[in-house]
Protein backbone atom coordinates (compact mmCIF):
# COMPACT_ATOMS: atom_id res chain seq x y z
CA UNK A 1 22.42 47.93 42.64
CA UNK A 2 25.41 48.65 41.02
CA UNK A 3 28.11 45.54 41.44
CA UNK A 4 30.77 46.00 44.07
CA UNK A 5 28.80 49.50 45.49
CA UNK A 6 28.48 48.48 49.47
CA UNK A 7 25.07 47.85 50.33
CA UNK A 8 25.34 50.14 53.29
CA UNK A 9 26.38 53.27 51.34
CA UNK A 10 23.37 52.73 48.91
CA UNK A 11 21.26 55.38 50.43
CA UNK A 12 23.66 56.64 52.71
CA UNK A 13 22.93 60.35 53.57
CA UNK A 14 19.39 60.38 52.19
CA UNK A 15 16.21 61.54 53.87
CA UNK A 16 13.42 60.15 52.80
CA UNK A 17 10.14 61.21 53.84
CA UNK A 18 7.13 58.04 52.88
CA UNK A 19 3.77 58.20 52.71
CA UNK A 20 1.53 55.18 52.56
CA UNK A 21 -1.35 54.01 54.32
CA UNK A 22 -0.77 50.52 53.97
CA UNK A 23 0.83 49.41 56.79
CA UNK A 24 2.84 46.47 55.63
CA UNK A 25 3.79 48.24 51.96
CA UNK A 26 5.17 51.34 54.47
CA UNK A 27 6.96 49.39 56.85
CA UNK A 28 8.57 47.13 53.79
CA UNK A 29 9.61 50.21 52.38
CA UNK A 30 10.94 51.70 55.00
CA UNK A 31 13.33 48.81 55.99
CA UNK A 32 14.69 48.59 53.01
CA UNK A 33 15.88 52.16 52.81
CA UNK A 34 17.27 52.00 55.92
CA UNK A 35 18.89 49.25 55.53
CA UNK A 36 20.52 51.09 52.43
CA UNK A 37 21.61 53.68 54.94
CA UNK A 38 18.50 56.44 54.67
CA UNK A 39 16.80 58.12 57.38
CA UNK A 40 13.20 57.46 56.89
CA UNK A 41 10.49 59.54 58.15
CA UNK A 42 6.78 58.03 57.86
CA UNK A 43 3.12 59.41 57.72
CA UNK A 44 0.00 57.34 56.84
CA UNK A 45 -1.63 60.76 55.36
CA UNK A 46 -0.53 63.87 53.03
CA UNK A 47 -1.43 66.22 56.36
CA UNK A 48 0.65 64.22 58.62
CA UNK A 49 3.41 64.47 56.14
CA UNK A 50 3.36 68.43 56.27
CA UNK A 51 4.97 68.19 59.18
CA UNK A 52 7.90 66.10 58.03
CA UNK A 53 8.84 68.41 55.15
CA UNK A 54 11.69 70.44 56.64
CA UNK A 55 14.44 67.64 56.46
CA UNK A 56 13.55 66.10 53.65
CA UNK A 57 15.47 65.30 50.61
CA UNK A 58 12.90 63.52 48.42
CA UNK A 59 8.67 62.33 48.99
CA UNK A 60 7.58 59.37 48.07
CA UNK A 61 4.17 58.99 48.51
CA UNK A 62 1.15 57.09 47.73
CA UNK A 63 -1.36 58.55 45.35
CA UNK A 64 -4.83 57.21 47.09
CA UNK A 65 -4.43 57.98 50.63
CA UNK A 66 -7.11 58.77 53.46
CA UNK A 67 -7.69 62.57 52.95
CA UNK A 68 -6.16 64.36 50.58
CA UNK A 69 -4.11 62.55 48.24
CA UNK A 70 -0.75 62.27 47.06
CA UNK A 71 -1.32 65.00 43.98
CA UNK A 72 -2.66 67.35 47.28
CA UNK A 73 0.33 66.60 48.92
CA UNK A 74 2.49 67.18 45.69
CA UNK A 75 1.09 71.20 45.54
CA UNK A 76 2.30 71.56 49.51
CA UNK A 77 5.46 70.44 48.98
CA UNK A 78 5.90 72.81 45.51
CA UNK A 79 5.05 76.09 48.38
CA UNK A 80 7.97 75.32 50.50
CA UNK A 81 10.82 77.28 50.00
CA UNK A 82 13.68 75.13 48.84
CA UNK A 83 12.86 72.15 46.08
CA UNK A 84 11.77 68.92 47.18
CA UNK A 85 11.30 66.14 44.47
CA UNK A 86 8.42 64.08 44.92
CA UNK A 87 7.73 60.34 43.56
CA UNK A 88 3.58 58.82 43.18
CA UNK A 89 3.69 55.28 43.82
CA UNK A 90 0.13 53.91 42.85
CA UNK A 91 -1.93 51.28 42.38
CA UNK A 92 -3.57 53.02 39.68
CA UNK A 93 -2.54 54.14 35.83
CA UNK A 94 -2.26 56.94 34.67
CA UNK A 95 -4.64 55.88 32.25
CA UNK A 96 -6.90 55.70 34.73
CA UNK A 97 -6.60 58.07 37.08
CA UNK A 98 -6.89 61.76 35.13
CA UNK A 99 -5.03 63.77 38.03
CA UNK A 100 -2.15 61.32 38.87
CA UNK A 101 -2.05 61.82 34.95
CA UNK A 102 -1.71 65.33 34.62
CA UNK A 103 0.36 65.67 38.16
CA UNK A 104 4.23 67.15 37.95
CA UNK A 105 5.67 64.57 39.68
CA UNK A 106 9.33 63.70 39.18
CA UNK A 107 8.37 59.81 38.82
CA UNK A 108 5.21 57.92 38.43
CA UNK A 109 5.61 54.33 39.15
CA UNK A 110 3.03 51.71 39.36
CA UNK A 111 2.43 49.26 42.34
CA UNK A 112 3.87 46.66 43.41
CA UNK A 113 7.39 48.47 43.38
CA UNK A 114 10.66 46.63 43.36
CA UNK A 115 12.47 48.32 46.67
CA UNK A 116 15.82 47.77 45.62
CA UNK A 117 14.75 49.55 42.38
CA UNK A 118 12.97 51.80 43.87
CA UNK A 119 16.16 53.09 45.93
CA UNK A 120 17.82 52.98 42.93
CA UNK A 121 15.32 55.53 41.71
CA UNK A 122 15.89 57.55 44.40
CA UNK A 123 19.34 57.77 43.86
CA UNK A 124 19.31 59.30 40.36
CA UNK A 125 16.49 61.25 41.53
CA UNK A 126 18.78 62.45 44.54
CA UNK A 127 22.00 63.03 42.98
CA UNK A 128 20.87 65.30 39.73
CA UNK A 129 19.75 67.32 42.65
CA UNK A 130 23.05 67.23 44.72
């Protein structure tokens, strides 16, 4: 975080839709953010997310998730209407994963992710959108 920038303000305004199936990693996450002043909406599965779409501002989501998986997720989001960006977090490389590879998505990052950095991500992500 960028010195003197109020933690508070951090994320202020953002909606963040997250999708992880590991509890603890999702709940982390999702304390953090809204402790940086986002409105988080949650979903333990790319379907379940579907539903979450219409307020978003950015995905972040999991690549290995029960289901479909975050790359399935990626092409739903890509047929709504307005432009969503979407972030994979995973606990696989690219290297080794051949779709999370070839996938569009505006950041690939590799678990364990840094939250603080993470919402830092979000914010650049965010605001070359806004």
């Amino acid at each position: 975080m960028t010195a003197g920038t109020p933690v508070t303000a951090a994320l202020t305004g953002v909606r963040i839709v997250l999708v992880e199936d590991h509890d603890d990693t999702r709940n982390m996450l999702a304390q953090v953010f809204r402790q940086l002043g986002a409105t988080v909406s949650s979903a333990t599965a790319a379907r379940e997310a579907l539903g979450l779409l219409a307020e978003a501002d950015i995905v972040l989501t999991d690549f290995a998730l029960p289901g479909e998986d975050g790359v399935w997720l990626l092409d739903q989001v890509h047929k709504v209407a307005r432009s969503i960006p979407v972030i994979a977090l995973s606990g696989f490389a690219e290297s080794e994963e051949p779709r999370l590879s070839e996938a569009p998505f505006i950041r690939k990052l590799l678990k364990p992710v840094d939250p603080w950095a993470l919402a830092d991500t979000i914010r650049e992500v965010v605001r070359a959108r806004w």
